[in-house]
Protein backbone atom coordinates (compact mmCIF):
# COMPACT_ATOMS: atom_id res chain seq x y z
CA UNK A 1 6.40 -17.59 13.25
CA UNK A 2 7.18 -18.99 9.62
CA UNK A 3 4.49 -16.33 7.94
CA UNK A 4 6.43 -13.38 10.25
CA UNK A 5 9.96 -14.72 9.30
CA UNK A 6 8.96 -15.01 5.43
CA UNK A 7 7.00 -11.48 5.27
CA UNK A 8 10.43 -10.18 6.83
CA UNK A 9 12.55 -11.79 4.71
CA UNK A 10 10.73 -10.28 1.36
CA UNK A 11 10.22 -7.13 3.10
CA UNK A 12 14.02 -6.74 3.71
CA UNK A 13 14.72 -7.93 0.41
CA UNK A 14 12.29 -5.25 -1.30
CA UNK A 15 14.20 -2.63 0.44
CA UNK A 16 18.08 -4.07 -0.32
CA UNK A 17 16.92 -4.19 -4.30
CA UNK A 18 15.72 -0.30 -3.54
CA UNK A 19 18.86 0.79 -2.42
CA UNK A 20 21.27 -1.11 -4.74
CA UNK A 21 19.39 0.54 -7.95
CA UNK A 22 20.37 -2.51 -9.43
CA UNK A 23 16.64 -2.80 -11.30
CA UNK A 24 15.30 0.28 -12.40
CA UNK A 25 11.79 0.36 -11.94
CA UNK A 26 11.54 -2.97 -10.16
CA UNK A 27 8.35 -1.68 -7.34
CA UNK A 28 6.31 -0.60 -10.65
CA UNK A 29 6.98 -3.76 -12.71
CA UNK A 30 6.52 -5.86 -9.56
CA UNK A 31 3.34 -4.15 -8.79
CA UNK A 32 2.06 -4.62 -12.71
CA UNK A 33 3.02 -8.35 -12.19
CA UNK A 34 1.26 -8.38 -9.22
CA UNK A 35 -1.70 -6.85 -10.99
CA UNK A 36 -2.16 -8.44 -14.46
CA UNK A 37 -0.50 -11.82 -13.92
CA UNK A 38 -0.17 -12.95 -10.64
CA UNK A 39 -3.66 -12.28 -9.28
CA UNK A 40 -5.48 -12.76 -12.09
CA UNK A 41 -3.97 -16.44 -12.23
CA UNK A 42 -4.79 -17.11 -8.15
CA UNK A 43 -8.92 -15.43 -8.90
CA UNK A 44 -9.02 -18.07 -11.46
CA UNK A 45 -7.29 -20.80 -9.86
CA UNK A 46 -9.50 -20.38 -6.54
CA UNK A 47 -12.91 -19.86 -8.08
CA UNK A 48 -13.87 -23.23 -8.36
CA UNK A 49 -13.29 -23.84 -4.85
CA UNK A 50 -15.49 -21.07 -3.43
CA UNK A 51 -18.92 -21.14 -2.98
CA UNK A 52 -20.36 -17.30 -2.96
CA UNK A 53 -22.71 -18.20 -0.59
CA UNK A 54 -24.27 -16.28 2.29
CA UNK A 55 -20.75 -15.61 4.66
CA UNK A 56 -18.58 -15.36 1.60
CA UNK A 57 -21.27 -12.06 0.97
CA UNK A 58 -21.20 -11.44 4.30
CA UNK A 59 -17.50 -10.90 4.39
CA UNK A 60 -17.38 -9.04 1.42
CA UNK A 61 -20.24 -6.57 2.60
CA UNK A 62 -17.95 -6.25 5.82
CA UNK A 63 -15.03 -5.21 3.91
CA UNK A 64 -16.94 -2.17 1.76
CA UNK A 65 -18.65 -1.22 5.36
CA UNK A 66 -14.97 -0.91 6.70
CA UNK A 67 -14.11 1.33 3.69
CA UNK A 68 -17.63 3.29 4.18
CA UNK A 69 -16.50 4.03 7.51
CA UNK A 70 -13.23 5.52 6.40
CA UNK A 71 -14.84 8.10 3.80
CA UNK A 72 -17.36 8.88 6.93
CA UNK A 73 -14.15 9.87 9.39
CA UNK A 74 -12.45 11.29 6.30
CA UNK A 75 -15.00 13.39 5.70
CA UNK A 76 -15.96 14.92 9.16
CA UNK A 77 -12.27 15.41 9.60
CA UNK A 78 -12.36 17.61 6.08
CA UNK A 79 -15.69 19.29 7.42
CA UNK A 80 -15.08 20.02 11.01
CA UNK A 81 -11.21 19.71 11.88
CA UNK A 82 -9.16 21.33 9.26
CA UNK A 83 -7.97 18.78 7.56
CA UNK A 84 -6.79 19.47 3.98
CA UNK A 85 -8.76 17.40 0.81
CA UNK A 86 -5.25 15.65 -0.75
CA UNK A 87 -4.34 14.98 2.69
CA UNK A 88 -7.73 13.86 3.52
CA UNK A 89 -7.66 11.84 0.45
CA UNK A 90 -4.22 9.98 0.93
CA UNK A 91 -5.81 9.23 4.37
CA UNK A 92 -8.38 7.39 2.95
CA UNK A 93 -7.05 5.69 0.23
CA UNK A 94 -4.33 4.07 2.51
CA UNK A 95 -7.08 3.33 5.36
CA UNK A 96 -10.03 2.03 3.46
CA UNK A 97 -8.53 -1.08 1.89
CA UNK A 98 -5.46 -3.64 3.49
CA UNK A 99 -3.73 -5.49 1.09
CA UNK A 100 -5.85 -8.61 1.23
CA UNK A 101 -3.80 -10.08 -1.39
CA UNK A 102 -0.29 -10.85 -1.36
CA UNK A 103 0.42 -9.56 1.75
CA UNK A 104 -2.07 -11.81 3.87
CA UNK A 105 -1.61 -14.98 2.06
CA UNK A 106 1.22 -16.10 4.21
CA UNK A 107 -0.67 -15.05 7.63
CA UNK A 108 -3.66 -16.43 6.08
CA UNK A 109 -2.46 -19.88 5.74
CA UNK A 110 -0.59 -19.72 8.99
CA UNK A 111 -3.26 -18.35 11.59
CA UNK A 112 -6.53 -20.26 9.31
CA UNK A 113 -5.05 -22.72 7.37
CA UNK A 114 -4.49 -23.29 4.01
CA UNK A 115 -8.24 -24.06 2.35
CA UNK A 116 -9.00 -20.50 3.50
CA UNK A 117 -6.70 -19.31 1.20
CA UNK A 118 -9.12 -19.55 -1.85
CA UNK A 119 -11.22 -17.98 -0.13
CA UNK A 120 -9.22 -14.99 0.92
CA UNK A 121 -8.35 -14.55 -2.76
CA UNK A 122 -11.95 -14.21 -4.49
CA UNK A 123 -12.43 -11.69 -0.93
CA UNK A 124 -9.78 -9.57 -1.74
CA UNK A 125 -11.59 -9.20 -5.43
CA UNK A 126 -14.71 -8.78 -4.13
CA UNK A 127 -14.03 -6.84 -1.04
CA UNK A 128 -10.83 -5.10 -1.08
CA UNK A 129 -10.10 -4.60 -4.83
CA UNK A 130 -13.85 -3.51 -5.69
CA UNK A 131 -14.33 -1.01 -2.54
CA UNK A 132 -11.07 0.72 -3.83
CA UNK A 133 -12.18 0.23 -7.28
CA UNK A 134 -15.57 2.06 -6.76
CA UNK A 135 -15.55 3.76 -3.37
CA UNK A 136 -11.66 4.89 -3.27
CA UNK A 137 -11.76 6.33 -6.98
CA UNK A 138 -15.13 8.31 -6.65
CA UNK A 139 -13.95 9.74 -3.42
CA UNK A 140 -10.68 10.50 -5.22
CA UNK A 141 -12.67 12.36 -7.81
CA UNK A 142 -14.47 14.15 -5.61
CA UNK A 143 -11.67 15.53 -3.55
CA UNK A 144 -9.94 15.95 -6.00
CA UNK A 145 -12.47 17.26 -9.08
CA UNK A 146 -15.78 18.06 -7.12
CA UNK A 147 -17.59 15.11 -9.11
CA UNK A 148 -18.01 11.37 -9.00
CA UNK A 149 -16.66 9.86 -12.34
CA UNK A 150 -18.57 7.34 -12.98
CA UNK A 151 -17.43 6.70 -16.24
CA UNK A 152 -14.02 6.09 -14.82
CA UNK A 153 -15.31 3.81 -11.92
CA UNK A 154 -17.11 1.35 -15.02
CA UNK A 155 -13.95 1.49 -17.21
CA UNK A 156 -11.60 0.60 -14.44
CA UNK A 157 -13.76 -2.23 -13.35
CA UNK A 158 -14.55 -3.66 -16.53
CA UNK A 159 -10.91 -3.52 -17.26
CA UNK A 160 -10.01 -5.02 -13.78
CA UNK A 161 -7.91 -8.43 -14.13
CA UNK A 162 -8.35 -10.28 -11.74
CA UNK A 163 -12.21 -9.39 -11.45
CA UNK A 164 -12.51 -10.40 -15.08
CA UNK A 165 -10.40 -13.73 -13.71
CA UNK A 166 -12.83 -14.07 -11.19
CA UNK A 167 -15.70 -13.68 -13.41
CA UNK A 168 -14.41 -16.64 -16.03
CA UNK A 169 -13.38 -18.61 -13.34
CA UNK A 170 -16.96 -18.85 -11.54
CA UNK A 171 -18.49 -19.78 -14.79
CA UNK A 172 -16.10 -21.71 -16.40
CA UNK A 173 -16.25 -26.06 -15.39
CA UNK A 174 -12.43 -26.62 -13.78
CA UNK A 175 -12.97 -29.61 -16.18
CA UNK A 176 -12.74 -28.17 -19.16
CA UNK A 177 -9.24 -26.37 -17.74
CA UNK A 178 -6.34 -28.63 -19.50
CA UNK A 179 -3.98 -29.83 -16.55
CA UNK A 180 -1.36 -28.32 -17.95
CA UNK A 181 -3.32 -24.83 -17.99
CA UNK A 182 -4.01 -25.95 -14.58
CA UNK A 183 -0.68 -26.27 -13.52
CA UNK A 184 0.50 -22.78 -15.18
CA UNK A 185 -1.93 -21.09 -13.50
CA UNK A 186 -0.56 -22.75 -10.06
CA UNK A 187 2.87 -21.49 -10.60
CA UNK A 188 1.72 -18.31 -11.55
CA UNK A 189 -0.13 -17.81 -8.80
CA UNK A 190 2.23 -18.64 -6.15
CA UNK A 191 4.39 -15.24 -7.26
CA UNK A 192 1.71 -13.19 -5.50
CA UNK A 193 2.68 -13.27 -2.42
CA UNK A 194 6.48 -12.82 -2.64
CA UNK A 195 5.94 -10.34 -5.79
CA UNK A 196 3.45 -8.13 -3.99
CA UNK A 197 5.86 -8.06 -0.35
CA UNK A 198 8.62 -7.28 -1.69
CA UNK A 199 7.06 -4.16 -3.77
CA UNK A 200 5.86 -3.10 -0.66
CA UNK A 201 9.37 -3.81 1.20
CA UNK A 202 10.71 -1.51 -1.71
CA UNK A 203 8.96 1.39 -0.09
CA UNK A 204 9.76 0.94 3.42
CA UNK A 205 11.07 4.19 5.09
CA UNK A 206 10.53 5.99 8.62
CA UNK A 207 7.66 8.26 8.71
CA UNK A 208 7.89 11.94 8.48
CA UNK A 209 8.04 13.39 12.21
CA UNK A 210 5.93 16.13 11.37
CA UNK A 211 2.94 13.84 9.58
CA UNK A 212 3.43 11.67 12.48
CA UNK A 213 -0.16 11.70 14.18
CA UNK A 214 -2.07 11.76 10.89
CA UNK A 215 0.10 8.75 9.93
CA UNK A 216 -0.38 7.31 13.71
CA UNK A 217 -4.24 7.55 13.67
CA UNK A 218 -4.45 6.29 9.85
CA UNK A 219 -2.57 3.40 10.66
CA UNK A 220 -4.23 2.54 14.08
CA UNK A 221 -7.63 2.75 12.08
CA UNK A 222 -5.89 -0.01 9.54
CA UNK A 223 -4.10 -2.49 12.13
CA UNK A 224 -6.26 -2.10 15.22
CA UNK A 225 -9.89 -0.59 14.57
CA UNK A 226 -10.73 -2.31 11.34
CA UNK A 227 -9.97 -5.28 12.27
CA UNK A 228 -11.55 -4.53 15.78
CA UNK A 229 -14.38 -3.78 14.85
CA UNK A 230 -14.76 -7.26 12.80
CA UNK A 231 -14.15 -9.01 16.09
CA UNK A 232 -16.45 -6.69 17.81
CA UNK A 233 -19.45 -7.34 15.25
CA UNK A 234 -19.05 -11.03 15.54
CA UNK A 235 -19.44 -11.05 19.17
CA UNK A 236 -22.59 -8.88 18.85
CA UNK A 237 -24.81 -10.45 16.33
CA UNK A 238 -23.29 -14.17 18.44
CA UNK A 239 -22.51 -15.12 15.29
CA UNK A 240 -20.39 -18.64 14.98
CA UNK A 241 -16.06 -17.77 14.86
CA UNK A 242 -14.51 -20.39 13.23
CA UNK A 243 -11.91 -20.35 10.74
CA UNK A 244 -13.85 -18.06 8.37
CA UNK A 245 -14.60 -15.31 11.17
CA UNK A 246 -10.46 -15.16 11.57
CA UNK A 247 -9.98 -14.67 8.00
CA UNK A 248 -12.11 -11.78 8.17
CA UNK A 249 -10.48 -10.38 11.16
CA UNK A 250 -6.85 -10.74 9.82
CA UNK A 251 -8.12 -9.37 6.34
CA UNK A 252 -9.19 -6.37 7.96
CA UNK A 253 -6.00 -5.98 9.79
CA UNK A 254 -4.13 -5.95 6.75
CA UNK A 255 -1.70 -2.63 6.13
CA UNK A 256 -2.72 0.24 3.33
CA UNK A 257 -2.32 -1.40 -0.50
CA UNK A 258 0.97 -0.15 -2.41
CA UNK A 259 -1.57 0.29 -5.65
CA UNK A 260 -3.16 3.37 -3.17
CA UNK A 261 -0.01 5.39 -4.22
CA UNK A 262 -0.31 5.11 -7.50
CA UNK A 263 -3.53 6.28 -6.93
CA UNK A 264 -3.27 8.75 -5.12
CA UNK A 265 -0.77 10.77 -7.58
CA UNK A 266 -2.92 10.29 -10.24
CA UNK A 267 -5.16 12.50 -8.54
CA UNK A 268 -3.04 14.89 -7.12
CA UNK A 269 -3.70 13.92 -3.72
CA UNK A 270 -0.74 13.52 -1.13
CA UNK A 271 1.08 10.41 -2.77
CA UNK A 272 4.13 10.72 -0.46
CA UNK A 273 1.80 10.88 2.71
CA UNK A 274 0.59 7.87 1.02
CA UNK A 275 3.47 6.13 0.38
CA UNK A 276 4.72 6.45 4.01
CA UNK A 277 1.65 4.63 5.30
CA UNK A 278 2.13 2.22 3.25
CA UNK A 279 5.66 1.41 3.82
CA UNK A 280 5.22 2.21 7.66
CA UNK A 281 1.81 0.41 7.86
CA UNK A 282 3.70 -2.39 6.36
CA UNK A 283 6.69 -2.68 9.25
CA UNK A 284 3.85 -2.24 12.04
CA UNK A 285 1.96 -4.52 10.43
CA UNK A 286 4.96 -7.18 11.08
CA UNK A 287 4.11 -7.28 14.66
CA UNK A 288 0.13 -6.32 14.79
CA UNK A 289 -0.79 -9.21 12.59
CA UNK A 290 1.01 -11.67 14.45
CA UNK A 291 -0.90 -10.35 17.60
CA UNK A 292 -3.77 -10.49 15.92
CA UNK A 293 -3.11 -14.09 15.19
CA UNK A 294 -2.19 -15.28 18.35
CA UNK A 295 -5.51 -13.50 19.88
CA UNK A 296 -7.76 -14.75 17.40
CA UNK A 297 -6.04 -18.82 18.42
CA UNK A 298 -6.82 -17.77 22.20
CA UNK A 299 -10.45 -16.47 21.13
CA UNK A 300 -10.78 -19.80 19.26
């Protein structure tokens, strides 16, 4: 109840500094906080604590086969039903990847407890952030340009910040980190999550009646399938669900990430069709996750 109340509370807060005006700007500079402070600062601070063993890969393979199945239903909706490419496109990009960071962290630490929190930071590099990174901007390109840029895709991920955190962080000895460093990075890193909900909250808004099924079967692909089908592969291969098999589940039921409207206008896809999801995805979201939680303490 404490991760609900405090998601809530930023939420609502998000959308009160929307409507006041009173910072110009504020979901863009909150977002580029987000983005080239705050996350950077929580890859590097969790690195050391994370093995990148066999189920941290496991979970991170998950998380791209999740996004591989969006492009696949993206696509035979484009090919056999109709459906228009920027619409097709702003589908995807706000059902491939949750917002695995920020967002999460306080159901993370609630539902798993707090050492998985590490881990659910390096994921949401190497899962969420990377699959957008490669899969959502060459499907972006090719909706939107008939071609895979590849050029892009390398530039954006060499250029990535908290992947580059990551990076330093797995090869860099935390004892050579001054405790002072140490403790900067700690503080920064705690602004993630309330930075990162409250852009969202900024967004919030009732969906368009008229998009209203697309938006409906995006979003139950995002809070119920994805993270579904997690629970469902689990059970098949009998592999062991402990704490780490819930953070995968409640990563995957994770609403569309804000950066996916950004994203989406820069290549001319639907952004506002987008941006709905998003902002919708993210009120849903306030009672699927909890759900999820409560099922996954049941199933454990």
């Amino acid at each position: 109840m404490n991760a609900l109340l405090e998601v809530a509370l930023f939420l609502v807060l998000g959308r009160v500094l929307a409507t006041s005006g009173r910072i110009p700007h504020a979901s863009s500079a909150l977002t580029s906080w987000g983005r080239y402070v705050a996350w950077p600062a929580a890859a590097l601070q969790s690195a050391p604590f994370v093995r990148l063993d066999g189920p941290l890969m496991s979970g991170v393979a998950w998380m791209w086969g999740l996004f591989a199945v969006a492009i696949v239903a993206v696509a035979i909706a484009i090919m056999r039903f109709g459906l228009g490419r920027p619409t097709g496109g702003a589908v995807l990009l706000a059902t491939g990847a949750g917002s695995t960071a920020g967002f999460a962290l306080p159901f993370i630490e609630q539902y798993c407890g707090a050492h998985c929190v590490a881990q659910a930071i390096v994921l949401s590099v190497l899962g969420g952030a990377l699959a957008f990174g490669v899969l959502g901007v060459a499907a972006s390109c090719v909706l939107s340009q008939g071609r895979v840029c590849i050029g892009l895709i390398v530039r954006r991920l060499v250029t990535f910040p908290p992947l580059v955190a990551l990076i330093i962080g797995l090869l860099l000895p935390r004892s050579l980190v001054p405790q002072f460093a140490q403790m900067a990075l700690h503080d920064l890193a705690v602004t993630l999550a309330p930075v990162a909900i409250v852009a969202v909250g900024m967004h919030l808004r009732l969906p368009n009646r008229r998009r209203f099924a697309t938006i409906a079967a995006a979003l139950g692909f995002r809070l119920v399938l994805a993270p579904a089908a997690v629970l469902g592969g689990f059970a098949l291969i009998g592999a062991e669900f402990g704490s780490f098999g819930k953070l995968l589940v409640l990563l995957a039921a994770m609403p569309p990430l804000i950066s996916s409207i950004a994203l989406a206008r820069e290549y001319g896809l639907e952004s506002e069709l987008t941006a709905e999801m998003a902002a919708f995805g993210a009120s849903l979201a306030l009672v699927t996750v909890p759900l999820w939680g409560v099922a996954l303490e049941y199933l454990t």
